[in-house]
PDB file of N, CA and C in Angstrom:
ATOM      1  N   UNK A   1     140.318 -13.615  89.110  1.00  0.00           N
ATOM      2  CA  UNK A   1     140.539 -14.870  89.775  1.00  0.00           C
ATOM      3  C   UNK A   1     140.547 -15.983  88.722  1.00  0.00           C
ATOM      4  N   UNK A   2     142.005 -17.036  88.952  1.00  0.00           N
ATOM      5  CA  UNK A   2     141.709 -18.235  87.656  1.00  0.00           C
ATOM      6  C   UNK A   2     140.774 -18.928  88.432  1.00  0.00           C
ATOM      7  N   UNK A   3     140.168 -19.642  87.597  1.00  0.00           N
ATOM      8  CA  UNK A   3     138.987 -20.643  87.745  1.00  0.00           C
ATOM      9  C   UNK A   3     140.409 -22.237  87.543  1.00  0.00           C
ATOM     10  N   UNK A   4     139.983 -23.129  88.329  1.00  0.00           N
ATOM     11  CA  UNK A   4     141.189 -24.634  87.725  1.00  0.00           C
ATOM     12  C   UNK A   4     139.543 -25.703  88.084  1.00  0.00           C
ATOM     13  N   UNK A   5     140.044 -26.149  86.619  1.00  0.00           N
ATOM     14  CA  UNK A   5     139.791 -27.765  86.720  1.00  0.00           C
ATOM     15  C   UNK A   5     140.092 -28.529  87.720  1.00  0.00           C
ATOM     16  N   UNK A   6     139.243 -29.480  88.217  1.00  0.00           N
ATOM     17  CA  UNK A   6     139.346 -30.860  89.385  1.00  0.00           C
ATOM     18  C   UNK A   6     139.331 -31.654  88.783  1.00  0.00           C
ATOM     19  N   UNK A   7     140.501 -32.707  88.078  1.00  0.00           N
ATOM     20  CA  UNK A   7     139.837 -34.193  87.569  1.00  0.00           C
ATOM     21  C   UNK A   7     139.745 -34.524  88.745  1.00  0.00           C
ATOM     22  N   UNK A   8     139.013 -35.616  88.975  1.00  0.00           N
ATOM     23  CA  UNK A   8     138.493 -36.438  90.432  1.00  0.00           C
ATOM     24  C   UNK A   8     139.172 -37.845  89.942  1.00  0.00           C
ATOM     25  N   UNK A   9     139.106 -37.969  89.208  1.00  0.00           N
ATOM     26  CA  UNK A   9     139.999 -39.627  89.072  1.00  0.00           C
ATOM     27  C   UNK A   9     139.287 -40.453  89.330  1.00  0.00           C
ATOM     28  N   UNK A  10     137.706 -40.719  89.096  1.00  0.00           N
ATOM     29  CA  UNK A  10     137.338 -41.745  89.902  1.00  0.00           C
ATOM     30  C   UNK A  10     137.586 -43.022  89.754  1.00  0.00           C
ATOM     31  N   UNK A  11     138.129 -43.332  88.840  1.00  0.00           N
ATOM     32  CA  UNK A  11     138.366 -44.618  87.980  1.00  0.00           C
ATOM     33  C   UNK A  11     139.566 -44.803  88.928  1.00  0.00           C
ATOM     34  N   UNK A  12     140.504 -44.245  89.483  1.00  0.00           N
ATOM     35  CA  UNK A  12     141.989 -44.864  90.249  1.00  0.00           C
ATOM     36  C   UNK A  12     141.852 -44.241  91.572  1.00  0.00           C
ATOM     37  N   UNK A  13     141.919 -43.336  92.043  1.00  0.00           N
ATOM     38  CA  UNK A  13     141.982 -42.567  93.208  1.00  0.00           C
ATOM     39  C   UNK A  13     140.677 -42.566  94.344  1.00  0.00           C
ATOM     40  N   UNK A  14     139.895 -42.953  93.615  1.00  0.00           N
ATOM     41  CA  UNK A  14     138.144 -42.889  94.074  1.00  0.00           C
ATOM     42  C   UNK A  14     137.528 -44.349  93.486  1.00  0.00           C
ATOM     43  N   UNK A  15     138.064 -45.279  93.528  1.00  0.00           N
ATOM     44  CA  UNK A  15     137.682 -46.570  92.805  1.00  0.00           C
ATOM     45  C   UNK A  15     135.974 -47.212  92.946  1.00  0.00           C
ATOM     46  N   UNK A  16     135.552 -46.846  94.222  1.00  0.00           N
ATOM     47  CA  UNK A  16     134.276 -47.189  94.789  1.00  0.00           C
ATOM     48  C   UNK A  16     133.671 -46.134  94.423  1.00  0.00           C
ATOM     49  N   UNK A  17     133.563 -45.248  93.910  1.00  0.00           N
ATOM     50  CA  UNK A  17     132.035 -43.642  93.605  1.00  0.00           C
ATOM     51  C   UNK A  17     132.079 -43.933  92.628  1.00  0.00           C
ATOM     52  N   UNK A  18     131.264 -43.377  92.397  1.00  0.00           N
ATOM     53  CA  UNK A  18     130.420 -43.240  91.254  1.00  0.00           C
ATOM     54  C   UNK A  18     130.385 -41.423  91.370  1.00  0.00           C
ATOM     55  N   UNK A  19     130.184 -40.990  90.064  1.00  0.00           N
ATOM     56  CA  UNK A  19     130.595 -39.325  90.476  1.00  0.00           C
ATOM     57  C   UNK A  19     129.569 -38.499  91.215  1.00  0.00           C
ATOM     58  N   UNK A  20     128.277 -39.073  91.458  1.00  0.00           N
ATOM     59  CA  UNK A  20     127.386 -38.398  92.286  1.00  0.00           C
ATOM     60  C   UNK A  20     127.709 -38.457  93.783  1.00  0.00           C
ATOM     61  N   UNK A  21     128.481 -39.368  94.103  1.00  0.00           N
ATOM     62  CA  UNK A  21     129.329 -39.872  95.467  1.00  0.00           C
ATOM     63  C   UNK A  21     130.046 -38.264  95.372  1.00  0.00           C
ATOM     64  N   UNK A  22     131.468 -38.497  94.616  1.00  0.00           N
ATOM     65  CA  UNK A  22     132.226 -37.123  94.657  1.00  0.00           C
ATOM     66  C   UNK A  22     131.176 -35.810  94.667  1.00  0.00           C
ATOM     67  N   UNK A  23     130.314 -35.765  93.780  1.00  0.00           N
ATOM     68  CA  UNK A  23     129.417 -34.193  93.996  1.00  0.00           C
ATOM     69  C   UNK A  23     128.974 -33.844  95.758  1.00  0.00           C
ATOM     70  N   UNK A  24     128.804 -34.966  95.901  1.00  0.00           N
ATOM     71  CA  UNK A  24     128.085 -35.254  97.519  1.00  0.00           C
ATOM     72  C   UNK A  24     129.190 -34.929  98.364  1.00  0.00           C
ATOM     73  N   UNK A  25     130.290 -35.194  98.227  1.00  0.00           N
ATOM     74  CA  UNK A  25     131.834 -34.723  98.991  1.00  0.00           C
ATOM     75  C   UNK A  25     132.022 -33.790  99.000  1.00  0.00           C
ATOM     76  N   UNK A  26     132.000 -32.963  97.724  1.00  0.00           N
ATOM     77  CA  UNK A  26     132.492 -31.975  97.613  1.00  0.00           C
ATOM     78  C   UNK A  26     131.315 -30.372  98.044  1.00  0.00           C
ATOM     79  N   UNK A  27     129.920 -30.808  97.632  1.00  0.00           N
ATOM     80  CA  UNK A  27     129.536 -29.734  98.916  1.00  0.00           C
ATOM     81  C   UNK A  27     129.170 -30.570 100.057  1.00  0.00           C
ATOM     82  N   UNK A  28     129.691 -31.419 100.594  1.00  0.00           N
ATOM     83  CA  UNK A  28     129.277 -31.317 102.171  1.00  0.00           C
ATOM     84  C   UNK A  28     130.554 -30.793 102.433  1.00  0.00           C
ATOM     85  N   UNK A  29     132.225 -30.500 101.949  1.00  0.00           N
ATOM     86  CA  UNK A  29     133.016 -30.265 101.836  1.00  0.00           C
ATOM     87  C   UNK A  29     133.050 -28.849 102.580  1.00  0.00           C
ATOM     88  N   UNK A  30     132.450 -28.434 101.458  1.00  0.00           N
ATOM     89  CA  UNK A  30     132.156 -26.978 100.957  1.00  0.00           C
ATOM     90  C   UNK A  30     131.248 -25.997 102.179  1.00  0.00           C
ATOM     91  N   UNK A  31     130.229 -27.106 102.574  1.00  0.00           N
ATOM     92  CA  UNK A  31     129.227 -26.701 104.024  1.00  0.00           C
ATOM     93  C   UNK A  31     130.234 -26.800 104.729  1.00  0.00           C
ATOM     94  N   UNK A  32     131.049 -27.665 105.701  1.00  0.00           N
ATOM     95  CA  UNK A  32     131.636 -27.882 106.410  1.00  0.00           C
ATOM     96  C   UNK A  32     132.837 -26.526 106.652  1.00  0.00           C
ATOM     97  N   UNK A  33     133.273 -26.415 105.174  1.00  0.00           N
ATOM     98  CA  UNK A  33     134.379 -25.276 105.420  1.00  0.00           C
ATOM     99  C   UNK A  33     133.577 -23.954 105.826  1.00  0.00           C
ATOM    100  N   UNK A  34     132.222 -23.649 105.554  1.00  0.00           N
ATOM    101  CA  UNK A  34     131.648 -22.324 105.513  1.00  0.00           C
ATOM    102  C   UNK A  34     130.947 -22.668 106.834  1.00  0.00           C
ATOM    103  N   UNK A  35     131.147 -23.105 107.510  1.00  0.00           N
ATOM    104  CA  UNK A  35     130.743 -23.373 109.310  1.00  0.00           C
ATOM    105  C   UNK A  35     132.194 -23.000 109.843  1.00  0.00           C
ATOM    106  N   UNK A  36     133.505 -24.060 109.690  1.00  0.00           N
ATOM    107  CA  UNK A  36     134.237 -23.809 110.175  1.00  0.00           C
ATOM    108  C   UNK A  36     135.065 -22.442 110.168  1.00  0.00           C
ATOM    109  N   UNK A  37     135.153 -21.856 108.794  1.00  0.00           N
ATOM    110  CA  UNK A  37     135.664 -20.740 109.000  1.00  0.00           C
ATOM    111  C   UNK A  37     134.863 -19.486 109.181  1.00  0.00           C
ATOM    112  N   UNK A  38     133.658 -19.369 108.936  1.00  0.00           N
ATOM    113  CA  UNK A  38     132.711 -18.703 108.752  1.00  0.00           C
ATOM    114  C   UNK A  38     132.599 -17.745 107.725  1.00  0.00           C
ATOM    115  N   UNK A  39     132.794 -18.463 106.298  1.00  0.00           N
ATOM    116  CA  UNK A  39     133.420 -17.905 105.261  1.00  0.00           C
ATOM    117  C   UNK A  39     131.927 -18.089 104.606  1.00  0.00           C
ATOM    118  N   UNK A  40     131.859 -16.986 102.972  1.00  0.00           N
ATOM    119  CA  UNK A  40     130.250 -16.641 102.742  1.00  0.00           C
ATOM    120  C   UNK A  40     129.814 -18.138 101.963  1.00  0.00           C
ATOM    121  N   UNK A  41     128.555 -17.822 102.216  1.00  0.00           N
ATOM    122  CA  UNK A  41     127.613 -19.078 101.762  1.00  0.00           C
ATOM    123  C   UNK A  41     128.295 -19.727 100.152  1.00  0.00           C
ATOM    124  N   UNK A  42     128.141 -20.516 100.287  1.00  0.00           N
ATOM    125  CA  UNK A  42     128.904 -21.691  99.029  1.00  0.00           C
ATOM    126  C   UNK A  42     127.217 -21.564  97.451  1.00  0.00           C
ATOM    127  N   UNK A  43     128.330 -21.474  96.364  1.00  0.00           N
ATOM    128  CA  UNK A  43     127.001 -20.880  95.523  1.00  0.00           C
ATOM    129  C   UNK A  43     127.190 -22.432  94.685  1.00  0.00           C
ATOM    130  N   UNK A  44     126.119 -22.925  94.184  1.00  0.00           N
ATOM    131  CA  UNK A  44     126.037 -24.041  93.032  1.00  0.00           C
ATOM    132  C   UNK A  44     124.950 -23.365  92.087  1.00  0.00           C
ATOM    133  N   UNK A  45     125.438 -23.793  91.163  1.00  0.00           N
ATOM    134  CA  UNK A  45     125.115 -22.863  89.925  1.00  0.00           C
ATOM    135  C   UNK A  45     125.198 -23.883  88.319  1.00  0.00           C
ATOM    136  N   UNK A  46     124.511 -23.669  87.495  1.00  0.00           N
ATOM    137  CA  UNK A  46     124.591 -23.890  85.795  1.00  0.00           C
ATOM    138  C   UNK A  46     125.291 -22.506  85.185  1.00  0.00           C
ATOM    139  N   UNK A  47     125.866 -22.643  84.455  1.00  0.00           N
ATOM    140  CA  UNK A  47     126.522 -21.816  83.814  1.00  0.00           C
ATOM    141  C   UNK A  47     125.796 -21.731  82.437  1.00  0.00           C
ATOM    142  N   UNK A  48     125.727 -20.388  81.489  1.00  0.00           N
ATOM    143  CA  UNK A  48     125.187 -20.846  80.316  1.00  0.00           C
ATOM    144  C   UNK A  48     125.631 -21.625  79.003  1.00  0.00           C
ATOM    145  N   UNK A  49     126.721 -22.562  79.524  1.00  0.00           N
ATOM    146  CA  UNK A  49     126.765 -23.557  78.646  1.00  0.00           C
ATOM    147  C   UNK A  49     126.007 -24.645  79.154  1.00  0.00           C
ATOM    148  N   UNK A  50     125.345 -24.563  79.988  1.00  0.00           N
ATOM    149  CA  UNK A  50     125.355 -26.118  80.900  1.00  0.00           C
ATOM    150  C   UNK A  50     126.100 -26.880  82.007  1.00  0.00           C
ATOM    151  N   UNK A  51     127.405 -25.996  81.980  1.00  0.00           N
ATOM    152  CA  UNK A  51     128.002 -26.681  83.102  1.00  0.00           C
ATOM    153  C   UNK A  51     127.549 -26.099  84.259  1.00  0.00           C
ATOM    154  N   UNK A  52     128.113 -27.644  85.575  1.00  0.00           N
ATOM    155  CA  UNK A  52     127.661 -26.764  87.047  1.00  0.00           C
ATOM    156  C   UNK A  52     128.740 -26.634  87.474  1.00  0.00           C
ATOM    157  N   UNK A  53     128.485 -25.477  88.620  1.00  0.00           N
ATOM    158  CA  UNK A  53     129.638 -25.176  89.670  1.00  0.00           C
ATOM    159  C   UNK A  53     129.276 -25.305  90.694  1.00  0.00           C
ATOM    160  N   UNK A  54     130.465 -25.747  91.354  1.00  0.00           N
ATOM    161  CA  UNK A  54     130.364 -25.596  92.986  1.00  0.00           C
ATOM    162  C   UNK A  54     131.688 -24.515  93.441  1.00  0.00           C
ATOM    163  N   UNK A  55     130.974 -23.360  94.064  1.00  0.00           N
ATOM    164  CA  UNK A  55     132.465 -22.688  94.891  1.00  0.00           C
ATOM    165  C   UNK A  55     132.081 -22.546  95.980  1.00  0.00           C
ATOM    166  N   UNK A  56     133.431 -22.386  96.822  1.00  0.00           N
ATOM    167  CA  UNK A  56     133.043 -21.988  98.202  1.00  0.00           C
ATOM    168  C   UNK A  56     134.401 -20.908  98.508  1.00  0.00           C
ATOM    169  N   UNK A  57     134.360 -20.331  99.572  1.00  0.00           N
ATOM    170  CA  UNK A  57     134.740 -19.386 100.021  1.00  0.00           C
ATOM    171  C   UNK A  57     136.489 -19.457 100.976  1.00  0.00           C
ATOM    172  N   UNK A  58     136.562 -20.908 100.669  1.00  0.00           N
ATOM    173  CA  UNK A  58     136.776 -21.407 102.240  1.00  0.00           C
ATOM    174  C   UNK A  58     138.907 -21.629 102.072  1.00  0.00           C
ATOM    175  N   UNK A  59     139.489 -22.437 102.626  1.00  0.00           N
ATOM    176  CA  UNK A  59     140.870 -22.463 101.998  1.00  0.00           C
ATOM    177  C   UNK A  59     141.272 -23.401 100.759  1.00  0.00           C
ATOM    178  N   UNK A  60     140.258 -24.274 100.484  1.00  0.00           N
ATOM    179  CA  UNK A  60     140.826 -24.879  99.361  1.00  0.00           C
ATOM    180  C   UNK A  60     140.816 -26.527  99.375  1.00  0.00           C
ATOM    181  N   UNK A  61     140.472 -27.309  98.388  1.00  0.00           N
ATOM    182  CA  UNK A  61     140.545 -28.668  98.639  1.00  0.00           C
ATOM    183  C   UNK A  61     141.844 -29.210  98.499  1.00  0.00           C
ATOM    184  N   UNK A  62     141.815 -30.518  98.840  1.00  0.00           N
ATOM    185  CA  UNK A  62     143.176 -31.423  98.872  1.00  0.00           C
ATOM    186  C   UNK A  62     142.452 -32.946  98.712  1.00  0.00           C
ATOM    187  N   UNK A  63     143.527 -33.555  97.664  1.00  0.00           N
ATOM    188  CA  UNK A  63     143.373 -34.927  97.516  1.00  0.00           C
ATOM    189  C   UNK A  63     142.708 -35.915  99.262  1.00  0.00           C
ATOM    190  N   UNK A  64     143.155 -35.507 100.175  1.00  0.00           N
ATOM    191  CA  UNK A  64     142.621 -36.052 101.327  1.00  0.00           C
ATOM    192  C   UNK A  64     141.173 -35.544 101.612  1.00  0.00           C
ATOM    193  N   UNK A  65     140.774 -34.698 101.535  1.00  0.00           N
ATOM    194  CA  UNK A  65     139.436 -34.298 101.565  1.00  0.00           C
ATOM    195  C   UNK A  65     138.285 -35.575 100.860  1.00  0.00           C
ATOM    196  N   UNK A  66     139.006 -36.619  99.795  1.00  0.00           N
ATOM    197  CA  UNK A  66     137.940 -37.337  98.915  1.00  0.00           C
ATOM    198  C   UNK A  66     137.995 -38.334  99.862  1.00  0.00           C
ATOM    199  N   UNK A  67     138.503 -38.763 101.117  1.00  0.00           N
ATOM    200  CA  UNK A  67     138.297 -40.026 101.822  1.00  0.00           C
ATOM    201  C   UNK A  67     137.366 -40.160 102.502  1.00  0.00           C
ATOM    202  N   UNK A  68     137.349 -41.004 103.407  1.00  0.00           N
ATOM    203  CA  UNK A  68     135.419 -41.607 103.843  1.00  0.00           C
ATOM    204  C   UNK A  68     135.774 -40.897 105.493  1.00  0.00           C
ATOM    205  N   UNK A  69     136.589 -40.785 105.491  1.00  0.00           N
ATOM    206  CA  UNK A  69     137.360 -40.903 107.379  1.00  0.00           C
ATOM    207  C   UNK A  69     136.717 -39.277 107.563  1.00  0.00           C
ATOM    208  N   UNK A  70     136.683 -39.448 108.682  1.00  0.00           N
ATOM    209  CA  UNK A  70     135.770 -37.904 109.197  1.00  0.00           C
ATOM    210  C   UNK A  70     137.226 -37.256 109.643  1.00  0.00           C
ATOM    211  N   UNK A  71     137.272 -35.710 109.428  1.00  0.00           N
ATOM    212  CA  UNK A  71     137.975 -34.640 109.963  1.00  0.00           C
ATOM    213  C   UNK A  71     137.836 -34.807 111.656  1.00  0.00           C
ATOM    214  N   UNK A  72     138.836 -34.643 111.956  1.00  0.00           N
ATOM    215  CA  UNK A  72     138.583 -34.114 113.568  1.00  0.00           C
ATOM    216  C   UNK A  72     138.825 -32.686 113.733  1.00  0.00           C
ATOM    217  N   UNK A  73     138.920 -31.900 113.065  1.00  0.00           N
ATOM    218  CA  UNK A  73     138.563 -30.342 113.072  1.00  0.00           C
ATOM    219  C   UNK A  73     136.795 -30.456 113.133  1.00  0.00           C
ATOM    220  N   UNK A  74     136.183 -31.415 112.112  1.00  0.00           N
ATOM    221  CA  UNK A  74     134.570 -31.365 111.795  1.00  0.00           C
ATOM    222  C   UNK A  74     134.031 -31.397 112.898  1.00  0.00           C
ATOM    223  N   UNK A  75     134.523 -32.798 113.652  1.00  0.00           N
ATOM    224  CA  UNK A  75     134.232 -33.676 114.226  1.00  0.00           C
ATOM    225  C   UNK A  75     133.985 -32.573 116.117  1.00  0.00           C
ATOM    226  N   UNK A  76     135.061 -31.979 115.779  1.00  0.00           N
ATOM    227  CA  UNK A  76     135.058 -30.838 117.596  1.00  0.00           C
ATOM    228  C   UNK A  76     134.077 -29.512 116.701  1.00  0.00           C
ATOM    229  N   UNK A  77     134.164 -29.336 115.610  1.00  0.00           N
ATOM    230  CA  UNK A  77     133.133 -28.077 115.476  1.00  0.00           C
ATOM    231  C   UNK A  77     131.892 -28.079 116.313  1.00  0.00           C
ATOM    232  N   UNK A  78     131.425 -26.819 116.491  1.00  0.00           N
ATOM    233  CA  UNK A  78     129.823 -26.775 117.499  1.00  0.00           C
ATOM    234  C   UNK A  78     129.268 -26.097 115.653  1.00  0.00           C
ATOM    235  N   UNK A  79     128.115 -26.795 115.755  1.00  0.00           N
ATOM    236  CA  UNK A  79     127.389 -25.773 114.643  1.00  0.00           C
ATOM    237  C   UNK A  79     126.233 -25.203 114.980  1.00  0.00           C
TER     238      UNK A  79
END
C-alpha cells in the first residue's frame, strides 16, 4: 500500500487553524468514518523517526472534509 502526503495548506485553504485545529479534523474525521461505515478502529501512532500518523480504514479524505459545516450523512447517523 503507497502511503501519500497531505499538505493541509493552512496558510491559504485553512486561513483561520492553526494546525492543531486540522489534527482535530482529521481524527474526528477519521471517528466519524469508522461509525459510519463500520470500518476497523483508526490507529494514531509515532513512527520511529518521530513522525505521527493518523490512518483510518474508511473511503478517503477530500479537500471538503477541512470545512466547519457539519455532514448530513454525520448529522442522520445513530451512534
Amino acid at each position: 500500500m503507497a502511503i501519500r502526503a497531505f499538505d493541509l495548506n493552512i496558510e491559504k485553504v485553512l486561513e483561520n487553524w492553526e494546525v492543531e485545529h486540522a489534527l482535530r479534523e482529521i481524527i474526528a474525521n477519521a471517528l466519524d468514518e469508522q461509525i459510519l461505515t463500520g470500518s476497523d478502529n483508526i490507529e494514531i501512532y509515532e513512527d520511529e523517526r518521530g513522525d505521527w500518523h493518523i490512518r483510518d480504514y474508511g473511503r478517503g479524505l477530500r479537500i471538503e472534509h477541512f470545512t466547519l459545516n457539519e455532514n448530513q450523512e454525520k448529522l442522520n447517523a445513530s451512534s
